[in-house]
C-alpha atoms as a PDB file:
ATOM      1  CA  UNK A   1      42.230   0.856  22.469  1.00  0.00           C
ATOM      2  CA  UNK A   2      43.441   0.028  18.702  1.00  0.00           C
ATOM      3  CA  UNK A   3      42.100   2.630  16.562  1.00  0.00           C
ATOM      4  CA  UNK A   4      42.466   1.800  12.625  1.00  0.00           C
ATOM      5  CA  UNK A   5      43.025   3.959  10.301  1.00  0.00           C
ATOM      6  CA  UNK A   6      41.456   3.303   6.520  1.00  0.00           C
ATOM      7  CA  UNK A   7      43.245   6.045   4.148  1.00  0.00           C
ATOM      8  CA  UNK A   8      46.694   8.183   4.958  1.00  0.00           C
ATOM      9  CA  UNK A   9      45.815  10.947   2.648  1.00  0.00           C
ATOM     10  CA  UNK A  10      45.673  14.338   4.105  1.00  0.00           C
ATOM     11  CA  UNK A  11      42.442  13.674   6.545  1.00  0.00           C
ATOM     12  CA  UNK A  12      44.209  10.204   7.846  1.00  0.00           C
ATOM     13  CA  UNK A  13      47.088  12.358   8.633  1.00  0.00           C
ATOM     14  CA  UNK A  14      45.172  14.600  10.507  1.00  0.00           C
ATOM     15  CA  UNK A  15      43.255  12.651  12.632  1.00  0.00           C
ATOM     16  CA  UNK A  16      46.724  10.491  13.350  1.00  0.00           C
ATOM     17  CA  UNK A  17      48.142  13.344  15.037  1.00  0.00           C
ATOM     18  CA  UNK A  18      45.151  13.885  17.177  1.00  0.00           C
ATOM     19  CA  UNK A  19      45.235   9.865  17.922  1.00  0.00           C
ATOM     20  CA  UNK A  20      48.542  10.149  18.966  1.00  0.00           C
ATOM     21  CA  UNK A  21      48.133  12.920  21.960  1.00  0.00           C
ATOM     22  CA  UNK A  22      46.249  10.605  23.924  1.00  0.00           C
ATOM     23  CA  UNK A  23      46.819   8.117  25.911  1.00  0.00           C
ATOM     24  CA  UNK A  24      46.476   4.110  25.854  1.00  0.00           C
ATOM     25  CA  UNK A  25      45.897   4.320  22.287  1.00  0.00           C
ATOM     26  CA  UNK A  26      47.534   2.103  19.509  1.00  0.00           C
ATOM     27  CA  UNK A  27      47.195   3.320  15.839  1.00  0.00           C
ATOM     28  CA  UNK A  28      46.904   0.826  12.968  1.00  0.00           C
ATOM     29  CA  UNK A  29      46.377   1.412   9.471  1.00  0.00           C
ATOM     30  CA  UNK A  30      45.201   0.246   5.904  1.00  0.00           C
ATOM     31  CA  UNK A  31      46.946   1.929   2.469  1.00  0.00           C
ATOM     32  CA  UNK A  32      46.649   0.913  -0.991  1.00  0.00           C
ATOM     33  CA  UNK A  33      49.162   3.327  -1.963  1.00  0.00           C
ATOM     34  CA  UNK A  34      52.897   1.756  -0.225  1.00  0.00           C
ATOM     35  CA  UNK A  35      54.292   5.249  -0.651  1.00  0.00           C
ATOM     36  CA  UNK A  36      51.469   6.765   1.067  1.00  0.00           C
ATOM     37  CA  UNK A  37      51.598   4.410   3.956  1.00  0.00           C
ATOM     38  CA  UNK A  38      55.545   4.261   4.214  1.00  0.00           C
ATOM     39  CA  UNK A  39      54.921   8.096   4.895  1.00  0.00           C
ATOM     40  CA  UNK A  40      52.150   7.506   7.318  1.00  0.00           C
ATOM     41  CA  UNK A  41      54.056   4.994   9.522  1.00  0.00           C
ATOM     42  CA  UNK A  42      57.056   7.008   9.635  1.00  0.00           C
ATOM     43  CA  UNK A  43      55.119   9.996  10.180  1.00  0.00           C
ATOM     44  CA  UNK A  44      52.642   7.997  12.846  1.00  0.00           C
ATOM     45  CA  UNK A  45      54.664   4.720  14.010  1.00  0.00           C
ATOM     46  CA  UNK A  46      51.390   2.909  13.036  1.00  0.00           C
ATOM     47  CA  UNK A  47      50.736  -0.879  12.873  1.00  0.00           C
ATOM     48  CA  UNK A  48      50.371  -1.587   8.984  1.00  0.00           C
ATOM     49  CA  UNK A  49      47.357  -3.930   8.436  1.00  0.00           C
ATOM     50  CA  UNK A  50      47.954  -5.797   4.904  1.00  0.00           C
ATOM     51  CA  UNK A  51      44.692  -6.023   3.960  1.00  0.00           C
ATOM     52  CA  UNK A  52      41.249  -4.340   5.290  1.00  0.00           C
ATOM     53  CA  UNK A  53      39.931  -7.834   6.536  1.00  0.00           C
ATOM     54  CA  UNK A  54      43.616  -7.592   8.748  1.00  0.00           C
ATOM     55  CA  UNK A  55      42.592  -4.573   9.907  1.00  0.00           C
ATOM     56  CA  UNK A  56      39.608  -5.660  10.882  1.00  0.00           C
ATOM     57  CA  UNK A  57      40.691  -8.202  13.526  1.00  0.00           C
ATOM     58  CA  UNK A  58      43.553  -6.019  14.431  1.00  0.00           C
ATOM     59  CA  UNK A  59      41.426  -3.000  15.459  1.00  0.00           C
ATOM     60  CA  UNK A  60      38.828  -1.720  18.164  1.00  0.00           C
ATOM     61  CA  UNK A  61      37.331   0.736  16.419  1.00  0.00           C
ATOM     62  CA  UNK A  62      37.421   1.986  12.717  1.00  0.00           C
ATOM     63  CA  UNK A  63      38.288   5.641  11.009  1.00  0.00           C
ATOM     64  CA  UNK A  64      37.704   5.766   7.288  1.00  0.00           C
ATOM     65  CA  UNK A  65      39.481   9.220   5.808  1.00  0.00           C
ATOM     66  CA  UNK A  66      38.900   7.503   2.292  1.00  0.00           C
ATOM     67  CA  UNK A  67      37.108   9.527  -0.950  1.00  0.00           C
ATOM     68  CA  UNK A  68      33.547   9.685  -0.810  1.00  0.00           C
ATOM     69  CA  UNK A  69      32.291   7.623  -3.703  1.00  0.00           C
ATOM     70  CA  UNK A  70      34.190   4.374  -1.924  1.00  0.00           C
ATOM     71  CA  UNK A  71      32.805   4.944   1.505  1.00  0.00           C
ATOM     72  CA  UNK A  72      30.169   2.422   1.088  1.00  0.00           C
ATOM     73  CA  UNK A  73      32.685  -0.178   0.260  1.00  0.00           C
ATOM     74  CA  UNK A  74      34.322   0.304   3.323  1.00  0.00           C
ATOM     75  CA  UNK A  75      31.907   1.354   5.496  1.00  0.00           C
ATOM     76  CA  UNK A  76      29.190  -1.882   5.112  1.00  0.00           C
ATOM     77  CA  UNK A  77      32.688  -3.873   5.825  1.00  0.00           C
ATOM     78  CA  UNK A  78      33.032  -2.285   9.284  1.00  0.00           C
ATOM     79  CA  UNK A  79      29.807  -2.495  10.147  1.00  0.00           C
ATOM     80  CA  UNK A  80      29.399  -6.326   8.987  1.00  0.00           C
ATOM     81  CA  UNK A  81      32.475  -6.900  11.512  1.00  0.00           C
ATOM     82  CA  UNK A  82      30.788  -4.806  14.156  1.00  0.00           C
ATOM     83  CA  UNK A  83      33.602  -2.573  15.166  1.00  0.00           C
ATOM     84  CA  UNK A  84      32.673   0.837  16.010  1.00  0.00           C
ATOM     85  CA  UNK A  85      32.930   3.183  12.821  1.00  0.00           C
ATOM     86  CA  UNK A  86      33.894   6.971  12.635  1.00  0.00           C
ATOM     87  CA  UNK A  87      33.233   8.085   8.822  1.00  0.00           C
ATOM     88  CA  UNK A  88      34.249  11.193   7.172  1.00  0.00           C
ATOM     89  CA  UNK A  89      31.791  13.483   6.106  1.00  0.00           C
ATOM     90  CA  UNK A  90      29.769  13.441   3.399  1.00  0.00           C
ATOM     91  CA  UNK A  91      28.229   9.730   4.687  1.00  0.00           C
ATOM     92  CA  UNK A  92      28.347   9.241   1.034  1.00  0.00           C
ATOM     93  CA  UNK A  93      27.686  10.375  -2.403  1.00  0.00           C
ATOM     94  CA  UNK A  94      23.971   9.446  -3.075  1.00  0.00           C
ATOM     95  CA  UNK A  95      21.134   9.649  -0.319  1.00  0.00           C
ATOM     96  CA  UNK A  96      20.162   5.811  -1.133  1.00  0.00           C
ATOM     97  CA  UNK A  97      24.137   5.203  -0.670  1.00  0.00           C
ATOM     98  CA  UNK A  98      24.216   6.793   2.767  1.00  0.00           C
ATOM     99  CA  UNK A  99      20.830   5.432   4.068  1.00  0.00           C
ATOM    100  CA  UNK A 100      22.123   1.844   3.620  1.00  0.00           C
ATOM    101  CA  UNK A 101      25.220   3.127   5.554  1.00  0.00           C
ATOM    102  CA  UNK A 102      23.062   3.872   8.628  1.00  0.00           C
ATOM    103  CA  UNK A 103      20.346   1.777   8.557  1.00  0.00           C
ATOM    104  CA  UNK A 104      22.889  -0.909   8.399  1.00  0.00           C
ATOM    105  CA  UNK A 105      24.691  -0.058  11.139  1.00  0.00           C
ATOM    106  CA  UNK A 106      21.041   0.585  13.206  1.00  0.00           C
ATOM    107  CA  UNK A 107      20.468  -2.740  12.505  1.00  0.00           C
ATOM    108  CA  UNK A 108      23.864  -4.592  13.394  1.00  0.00           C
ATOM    109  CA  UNK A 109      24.231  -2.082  16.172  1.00  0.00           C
ATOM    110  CA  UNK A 110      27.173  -0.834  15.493  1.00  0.00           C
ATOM    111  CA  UNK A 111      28.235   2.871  16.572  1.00  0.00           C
ATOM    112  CA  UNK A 112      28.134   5.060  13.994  1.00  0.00           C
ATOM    113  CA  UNK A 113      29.833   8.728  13.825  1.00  0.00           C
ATOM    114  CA  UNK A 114      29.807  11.046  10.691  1.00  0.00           C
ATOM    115  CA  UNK A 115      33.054  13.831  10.677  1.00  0.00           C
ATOM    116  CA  UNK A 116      31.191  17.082  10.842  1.00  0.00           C
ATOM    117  CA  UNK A 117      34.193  18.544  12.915  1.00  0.00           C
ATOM    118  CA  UNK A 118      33.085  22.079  12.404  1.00  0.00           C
ATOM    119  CA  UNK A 119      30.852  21.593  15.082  1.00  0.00           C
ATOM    120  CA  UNK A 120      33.633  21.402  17.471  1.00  0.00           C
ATOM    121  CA  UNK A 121      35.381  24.620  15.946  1.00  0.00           C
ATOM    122  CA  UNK A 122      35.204  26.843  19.548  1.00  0.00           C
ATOM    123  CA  UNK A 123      33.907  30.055  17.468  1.00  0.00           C
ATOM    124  CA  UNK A 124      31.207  27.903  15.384  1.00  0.00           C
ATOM    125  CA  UNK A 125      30.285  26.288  18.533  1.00  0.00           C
ATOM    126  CA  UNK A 126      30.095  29.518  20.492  1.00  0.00           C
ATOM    127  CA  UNK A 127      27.478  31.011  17.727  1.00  0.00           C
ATOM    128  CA  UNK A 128      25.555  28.277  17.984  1.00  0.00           C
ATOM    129  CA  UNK A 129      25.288  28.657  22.181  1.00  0.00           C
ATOM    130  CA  UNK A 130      24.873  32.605  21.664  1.00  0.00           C
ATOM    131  CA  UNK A 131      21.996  32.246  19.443  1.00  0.00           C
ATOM    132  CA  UNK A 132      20.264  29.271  21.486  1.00  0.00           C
ATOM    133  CA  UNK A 133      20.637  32.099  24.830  1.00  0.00           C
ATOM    134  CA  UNK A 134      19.103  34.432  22.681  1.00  0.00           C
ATOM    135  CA  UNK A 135      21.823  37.243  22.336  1.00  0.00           C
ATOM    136  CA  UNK A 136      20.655  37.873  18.695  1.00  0.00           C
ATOM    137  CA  UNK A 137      16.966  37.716  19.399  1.00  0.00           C
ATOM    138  CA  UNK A 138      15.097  36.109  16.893  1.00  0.00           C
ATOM    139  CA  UNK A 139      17.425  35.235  13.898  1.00  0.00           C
ATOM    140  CA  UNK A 140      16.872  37.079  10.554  1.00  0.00           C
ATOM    141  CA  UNK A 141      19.869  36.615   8.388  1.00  0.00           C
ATOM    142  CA  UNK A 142      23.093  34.439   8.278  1.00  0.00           C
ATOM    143  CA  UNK A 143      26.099  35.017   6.342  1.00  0.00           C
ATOM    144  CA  UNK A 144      28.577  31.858   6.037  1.00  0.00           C
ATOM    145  CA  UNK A 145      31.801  31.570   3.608  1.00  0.00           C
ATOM    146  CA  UNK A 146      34.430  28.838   3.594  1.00  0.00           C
ATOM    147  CA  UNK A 147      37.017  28.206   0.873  1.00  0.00           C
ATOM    148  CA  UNK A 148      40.586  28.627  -0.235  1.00  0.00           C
ATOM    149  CA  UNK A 149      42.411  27.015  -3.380  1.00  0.00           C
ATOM    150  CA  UNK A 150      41.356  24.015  -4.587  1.00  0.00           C
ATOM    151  CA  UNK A 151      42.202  20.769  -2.855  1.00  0.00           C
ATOM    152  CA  UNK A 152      44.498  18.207  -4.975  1.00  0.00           C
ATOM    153  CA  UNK A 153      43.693  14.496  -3.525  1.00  0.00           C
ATOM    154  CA  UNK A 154      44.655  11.480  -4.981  1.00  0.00           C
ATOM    155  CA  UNK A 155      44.302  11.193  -8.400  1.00  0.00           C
ATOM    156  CA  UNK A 156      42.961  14.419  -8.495  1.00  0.00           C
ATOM    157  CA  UNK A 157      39.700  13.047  -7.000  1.00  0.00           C
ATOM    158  CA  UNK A 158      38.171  16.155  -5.705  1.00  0.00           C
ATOM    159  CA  UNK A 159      37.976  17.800  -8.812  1.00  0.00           C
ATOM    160  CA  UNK A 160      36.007  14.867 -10.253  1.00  0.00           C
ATOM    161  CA  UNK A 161      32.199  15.805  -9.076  1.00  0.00           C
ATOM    162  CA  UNK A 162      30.971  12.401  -9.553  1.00  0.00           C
ATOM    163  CA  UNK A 163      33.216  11.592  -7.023  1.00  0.00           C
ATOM    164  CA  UNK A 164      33.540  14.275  -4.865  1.00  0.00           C
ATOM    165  CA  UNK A 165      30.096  16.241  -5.618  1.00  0.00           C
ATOM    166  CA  UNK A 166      32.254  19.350  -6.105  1.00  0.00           C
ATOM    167  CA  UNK A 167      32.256  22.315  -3.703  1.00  0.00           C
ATOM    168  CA  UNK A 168      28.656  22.108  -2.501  1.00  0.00           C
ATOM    169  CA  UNK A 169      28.780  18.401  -1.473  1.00  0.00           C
ATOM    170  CA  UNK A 170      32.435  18.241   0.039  1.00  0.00           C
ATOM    171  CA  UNK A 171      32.714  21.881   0.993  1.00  0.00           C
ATOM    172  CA  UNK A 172      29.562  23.525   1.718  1.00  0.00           C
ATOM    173  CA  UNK A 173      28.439  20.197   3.761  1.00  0.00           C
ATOM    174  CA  UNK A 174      30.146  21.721   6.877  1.00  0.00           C
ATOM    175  CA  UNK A 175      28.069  25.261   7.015  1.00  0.00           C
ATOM    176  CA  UNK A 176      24.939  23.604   6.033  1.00  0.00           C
ATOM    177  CA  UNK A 177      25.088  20.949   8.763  1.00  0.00           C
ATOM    178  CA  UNK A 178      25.915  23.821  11.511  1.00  0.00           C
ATOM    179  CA  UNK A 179      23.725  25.738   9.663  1.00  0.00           C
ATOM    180  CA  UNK A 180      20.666  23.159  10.223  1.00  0.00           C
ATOM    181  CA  UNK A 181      22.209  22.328  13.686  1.00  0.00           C
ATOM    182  CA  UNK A 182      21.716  25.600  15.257  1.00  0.00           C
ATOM    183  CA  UNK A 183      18.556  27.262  13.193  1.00  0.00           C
ATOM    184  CA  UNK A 184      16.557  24.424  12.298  1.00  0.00           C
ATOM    185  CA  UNK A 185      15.004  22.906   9.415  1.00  0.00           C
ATOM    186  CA  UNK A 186      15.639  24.253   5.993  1.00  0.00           C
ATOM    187  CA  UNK A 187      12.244  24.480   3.715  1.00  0.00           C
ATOM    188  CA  UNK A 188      13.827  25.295   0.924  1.00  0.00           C
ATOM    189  CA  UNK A 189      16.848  26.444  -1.199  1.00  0.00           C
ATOM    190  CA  UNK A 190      18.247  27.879  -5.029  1.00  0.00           C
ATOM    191  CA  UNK A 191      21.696  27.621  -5.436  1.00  0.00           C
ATOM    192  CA  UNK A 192      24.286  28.571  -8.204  1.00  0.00           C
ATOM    193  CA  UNK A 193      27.737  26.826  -8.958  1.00  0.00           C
ATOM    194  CA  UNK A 194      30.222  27.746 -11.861  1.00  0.00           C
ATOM    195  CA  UNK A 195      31.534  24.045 -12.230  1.00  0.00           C
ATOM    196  CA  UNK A 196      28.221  22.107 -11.426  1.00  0.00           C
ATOM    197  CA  UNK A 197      26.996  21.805 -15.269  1.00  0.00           C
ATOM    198  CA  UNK A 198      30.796  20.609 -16.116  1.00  0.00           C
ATOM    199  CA  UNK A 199      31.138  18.497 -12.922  1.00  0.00           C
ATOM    200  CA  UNK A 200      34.918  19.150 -13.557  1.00  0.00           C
ATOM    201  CA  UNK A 201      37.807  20.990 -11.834  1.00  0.00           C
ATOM    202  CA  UNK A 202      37.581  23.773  -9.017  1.00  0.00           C
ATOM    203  CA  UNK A 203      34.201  25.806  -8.238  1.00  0.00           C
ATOM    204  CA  UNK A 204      32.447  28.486  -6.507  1.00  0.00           C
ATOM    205  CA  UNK A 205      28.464  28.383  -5.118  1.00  0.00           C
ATOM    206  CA  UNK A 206      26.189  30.350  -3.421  1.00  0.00           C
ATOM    207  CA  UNK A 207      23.190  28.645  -1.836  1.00  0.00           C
ATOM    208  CA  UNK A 208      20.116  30.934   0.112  1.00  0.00           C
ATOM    209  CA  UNK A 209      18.071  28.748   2.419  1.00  0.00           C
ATOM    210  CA  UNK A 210      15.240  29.432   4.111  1.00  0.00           C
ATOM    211  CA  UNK A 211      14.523  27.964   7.345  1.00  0.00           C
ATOM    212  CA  UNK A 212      11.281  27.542   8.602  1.00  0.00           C
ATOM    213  CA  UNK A 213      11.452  29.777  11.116  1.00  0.00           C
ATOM    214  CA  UNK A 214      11.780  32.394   8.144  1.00  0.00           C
ATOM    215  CA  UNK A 215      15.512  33.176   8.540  1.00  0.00           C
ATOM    216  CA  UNK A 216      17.804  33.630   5.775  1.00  0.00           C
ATOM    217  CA  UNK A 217      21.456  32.023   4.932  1.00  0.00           C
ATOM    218  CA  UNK A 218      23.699  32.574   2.834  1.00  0.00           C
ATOM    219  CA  UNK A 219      26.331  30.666   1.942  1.00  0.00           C
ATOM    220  CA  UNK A 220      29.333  30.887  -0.080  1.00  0.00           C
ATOM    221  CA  UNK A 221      31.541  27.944  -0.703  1.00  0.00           C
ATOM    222  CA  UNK A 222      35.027  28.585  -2.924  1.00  0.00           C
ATOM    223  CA  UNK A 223      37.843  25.834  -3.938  1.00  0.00           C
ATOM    224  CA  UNK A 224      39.226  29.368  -6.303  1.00  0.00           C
ATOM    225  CA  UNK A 225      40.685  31.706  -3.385  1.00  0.00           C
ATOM    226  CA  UNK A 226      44.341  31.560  -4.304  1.00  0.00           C
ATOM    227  CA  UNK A 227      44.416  34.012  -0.943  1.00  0.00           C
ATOM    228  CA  UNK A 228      44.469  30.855   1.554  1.00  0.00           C
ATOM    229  CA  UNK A 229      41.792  29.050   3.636  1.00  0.00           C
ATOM    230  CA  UNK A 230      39.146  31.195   4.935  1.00  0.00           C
ATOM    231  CA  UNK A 231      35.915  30.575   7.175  1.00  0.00           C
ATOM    232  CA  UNK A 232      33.294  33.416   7.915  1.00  0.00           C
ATOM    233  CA  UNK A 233      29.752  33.831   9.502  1.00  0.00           C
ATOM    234  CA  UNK A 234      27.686  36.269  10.173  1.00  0.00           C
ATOM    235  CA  UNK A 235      24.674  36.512  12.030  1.00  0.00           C
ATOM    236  CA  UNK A 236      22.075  39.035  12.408  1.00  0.00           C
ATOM    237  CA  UNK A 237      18.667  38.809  14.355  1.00  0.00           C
ATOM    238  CA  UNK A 238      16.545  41.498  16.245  1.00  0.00           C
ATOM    239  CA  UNK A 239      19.037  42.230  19.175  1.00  0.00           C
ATOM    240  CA  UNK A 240      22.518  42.249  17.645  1.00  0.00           C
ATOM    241  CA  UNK A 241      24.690  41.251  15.415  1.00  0.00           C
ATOM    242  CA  UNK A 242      27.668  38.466  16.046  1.00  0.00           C
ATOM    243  CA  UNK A 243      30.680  37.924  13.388  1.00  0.00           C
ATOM    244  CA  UNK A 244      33.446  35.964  12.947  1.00  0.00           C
ATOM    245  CA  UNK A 245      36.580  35.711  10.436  1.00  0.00           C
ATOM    246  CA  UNK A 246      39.199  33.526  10.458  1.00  0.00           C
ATOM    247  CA  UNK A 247      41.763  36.297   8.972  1.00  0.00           C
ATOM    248  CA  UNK A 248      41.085  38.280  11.780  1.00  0.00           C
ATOM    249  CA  UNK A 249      41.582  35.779  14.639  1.00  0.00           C
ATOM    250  CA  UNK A 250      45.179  35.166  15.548  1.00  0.00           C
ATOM    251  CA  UNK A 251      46.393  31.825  14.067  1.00  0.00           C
ATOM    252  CA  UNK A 252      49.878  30.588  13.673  1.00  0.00           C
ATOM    253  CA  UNK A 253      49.928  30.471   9.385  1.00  0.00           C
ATOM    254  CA  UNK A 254      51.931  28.673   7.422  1.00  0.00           C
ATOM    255  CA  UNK A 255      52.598  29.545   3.778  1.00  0.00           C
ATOM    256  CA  UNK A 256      54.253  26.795   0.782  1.00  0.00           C
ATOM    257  CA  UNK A 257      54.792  26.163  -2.469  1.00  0.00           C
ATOM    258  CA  UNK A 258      51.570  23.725  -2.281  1.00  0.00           C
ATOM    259  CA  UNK A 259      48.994  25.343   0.399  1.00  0.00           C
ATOM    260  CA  UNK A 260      48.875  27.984   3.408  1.00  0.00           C
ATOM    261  CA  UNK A 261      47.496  26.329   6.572  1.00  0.00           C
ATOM    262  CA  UNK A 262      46.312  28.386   9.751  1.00  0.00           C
ATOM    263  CA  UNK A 263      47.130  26.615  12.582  1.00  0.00           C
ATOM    264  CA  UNK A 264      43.966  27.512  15.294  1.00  0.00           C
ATOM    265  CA  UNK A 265      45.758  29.176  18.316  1.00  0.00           C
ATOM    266  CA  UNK A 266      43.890  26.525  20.986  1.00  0.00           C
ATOM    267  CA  UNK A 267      45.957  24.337  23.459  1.00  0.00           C
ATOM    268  CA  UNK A 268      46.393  20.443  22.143  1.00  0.00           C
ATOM    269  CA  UNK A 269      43.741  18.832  23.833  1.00  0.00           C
ATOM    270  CA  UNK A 270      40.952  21.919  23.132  1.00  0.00           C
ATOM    271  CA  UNK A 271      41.996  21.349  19.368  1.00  0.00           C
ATOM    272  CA  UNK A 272      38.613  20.523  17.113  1.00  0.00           C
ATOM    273  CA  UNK A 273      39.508  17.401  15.821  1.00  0.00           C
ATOM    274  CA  UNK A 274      41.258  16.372  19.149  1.00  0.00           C
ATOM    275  CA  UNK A 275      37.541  17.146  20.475  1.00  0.00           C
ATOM    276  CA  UNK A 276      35.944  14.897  17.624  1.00  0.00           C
ATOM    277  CA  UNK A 277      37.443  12.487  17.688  1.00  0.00           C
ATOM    278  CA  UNK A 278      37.513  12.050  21.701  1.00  0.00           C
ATOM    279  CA  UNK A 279      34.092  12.561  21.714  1.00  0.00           C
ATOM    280  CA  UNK A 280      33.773   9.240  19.448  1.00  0.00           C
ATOM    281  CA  UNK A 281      36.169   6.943  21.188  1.00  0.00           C
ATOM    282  CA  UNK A 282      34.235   7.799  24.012  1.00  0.00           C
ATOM    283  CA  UNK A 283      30.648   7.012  23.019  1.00  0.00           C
ATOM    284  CA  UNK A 284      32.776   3.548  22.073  1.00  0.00           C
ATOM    285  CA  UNK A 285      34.240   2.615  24.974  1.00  0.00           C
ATOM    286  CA  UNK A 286      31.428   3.702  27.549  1.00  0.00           C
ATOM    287  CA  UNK A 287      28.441   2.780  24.836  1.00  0.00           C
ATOM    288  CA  UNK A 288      26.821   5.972  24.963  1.00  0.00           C
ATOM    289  CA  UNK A 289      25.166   7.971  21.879  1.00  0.00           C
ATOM    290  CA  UNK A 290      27.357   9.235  19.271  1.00  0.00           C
ATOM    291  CA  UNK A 291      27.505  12.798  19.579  1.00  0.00           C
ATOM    292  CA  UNK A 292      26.992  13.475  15.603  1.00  0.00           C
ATOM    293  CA  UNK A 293      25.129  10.671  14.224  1.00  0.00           C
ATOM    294  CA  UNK A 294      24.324   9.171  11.188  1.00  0.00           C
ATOM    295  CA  UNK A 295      20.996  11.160  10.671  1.00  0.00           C
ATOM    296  CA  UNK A 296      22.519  14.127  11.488  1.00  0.00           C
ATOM    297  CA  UNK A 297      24.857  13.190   8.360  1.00  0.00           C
ATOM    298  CA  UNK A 298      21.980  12.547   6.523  1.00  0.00           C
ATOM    299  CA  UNK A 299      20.514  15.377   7.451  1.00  0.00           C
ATOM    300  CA  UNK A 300      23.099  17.770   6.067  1.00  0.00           C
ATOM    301  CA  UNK A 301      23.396  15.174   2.888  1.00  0.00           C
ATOM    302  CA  UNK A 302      20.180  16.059   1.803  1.00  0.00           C
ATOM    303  CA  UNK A 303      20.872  20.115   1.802  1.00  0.00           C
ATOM    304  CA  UNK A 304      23.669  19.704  -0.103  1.00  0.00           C
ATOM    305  CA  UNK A 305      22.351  17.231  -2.798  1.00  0.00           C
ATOM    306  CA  UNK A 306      19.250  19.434  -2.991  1.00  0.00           C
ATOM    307  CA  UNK A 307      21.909  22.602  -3.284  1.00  0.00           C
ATOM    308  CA  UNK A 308      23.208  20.554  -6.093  1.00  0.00           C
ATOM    309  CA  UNK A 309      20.088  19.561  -8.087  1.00  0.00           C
ATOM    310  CA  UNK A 310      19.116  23.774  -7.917  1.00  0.00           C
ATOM    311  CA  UNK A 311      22.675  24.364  -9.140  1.00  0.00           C
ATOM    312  CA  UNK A 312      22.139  22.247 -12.297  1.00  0.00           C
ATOM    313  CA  UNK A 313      18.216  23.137 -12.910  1.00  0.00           C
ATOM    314  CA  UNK A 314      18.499  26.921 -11.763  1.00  0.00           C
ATOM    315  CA  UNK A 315      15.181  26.282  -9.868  1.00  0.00           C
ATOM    316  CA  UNK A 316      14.476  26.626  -5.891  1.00  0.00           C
ATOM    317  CA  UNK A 317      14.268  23.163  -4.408  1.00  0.00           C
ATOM    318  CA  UNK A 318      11.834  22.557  -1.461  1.00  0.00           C
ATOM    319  CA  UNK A 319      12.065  19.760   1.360  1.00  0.00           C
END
């Protein structure tokens, strides 16, 4: 199968390496940037498509790892050549954005994925089966954090909110989509940001939701930790109490000048994105449902533009 790749930043790079542990796949690629894709082809050995119409009829299937305010570009291209279409999360940076996204690809009938990897995270995904079995009882409160410094991107396009939608659209997206996943439907929400009224440069949020089961979350979401990456949940409900925290679960971490990385201590093929991304090519080869699908990206789209719209009016926003 020819997977290509749209974007060699950092998330092209990462899903490369997981494209190249397996097998009978060939890995093409689309870069505006030439120094960014001479560095992904010697890093990858990819197939450099010229243009994204040459990628196009090169490829199989489709990966965009590009910023979030041009995933629409690229996205209605895939679908109008009807190749099967993994897309970073956030679908995009408006809801009317994103809905043309999937109904689009509804209509063509074109596969559709959206990258909420954290999903396939073993300890997120082990909460998630621990509170469906009951081992918690009923759910009552939920404690999520996730952060570390800020992230640099090209052009410094993450710290640019209208492009990025700051911390609560490009960070918090992944807790409130598990969040949603494994407690249900959120009825409403007040959130508070330090960067949202600037829309510039790093940030930190907290968001409570309330589900409408009654339980609680909160959730903290940092790009100012200059103490490395960090995830955290808690969960508390009326039989017990589970807890998780990255800096307490052995990792392999690497410290430079420009970032510290934890490498997750899980064999190759059990890695998260390894597990994504199989999952996808998958559904595309055999023609089965995508296992996260567009609504589901929708569906976490809408908590996190709501989270924004509280940040900026200080009021609770209902659903």
């Amino acid at each position: 199968m020819k997977v290509g790749v749209v974007g060699t930043g950092g998330m092209g790079n990462v899903h490369a390496r997981q494209y190249r542990k397996m097998s009978g796949i060939e890995l093409g690629y689309f870069e505006r940037s030439p120094a960014r894709g001479d560095s992904f082809r010697s890093r990858w050995d990819g197939q450099l498509c010229e243009s994204i119409e040459a990628l196009l009829e090169w490829a199989d299937v489709v990966d965009i790892c590009l910023p979030t305010d041009v995933h629409p570009e690229f996205a209605h291209k895939v679908i109008a050549a009807g190749k099967p279409l993994f897309l970073e999360k956030p679908v995009a940076r408006t809801i009317p954005e994103a809905q043309a996204i999937v109904d689009a690809a509804a209509a063509a009938g074109v596969p559709l994925m959206i990258g909420h990897v954290v999903r396939y995270f073993p300890e997120f995904a082990l909460g998630r089966q621990m509170v469906l079995n009951g081992s918690v009882g009923k759910p009552a409160a939920i404690r999520t954090r996730r952060g570390g410094p800020a992230p640099k991107g090209s052009s410094g396009w993450f710290m640019d909110h209208r492009r990025s939608g700051g911390v609560l659209l490009d960070l918090a997206i992944h807790d409130f989509d598990w969040l949603q996943w494994t407690f249900g439907k959120v009825k409403f929400l007040y959130s508070r940001s330090l960067s949202a009224q600037t829309g510039q440069g790093p940030d930190y949020a907290l968001t409570t939701l309330t589900f409408e089961s009654g339980a609680v979350a909160h959730v903290e979401a940092t790009w100012m930790d200059p103490g490395g990456f960090r995830t955290y949940f808690d969960i508390a409900g009326s039989d017990g109490l589970l807890e998780f925290d990255s800096r307490k679960t052995p990792a392999l971490k690497t410290v430079t000048t420009e970032s510290t990385f934890l490498e997750p201590s899980v064999a190759p093929h059990e890695d998260p994105y390894y597990l994504e991304l199989s999952g996808f090519l998958n559904a595309a080869r055999n023609g089965s449902g995508m296992p996260i699908t567009g609504e589901d990206g929708l569906a976490a789209l809408r908590i996190s533009l709501a989270a924004i719209e509280s940040a900026h009016s200080g009021k609770v926003v209902s659903f």
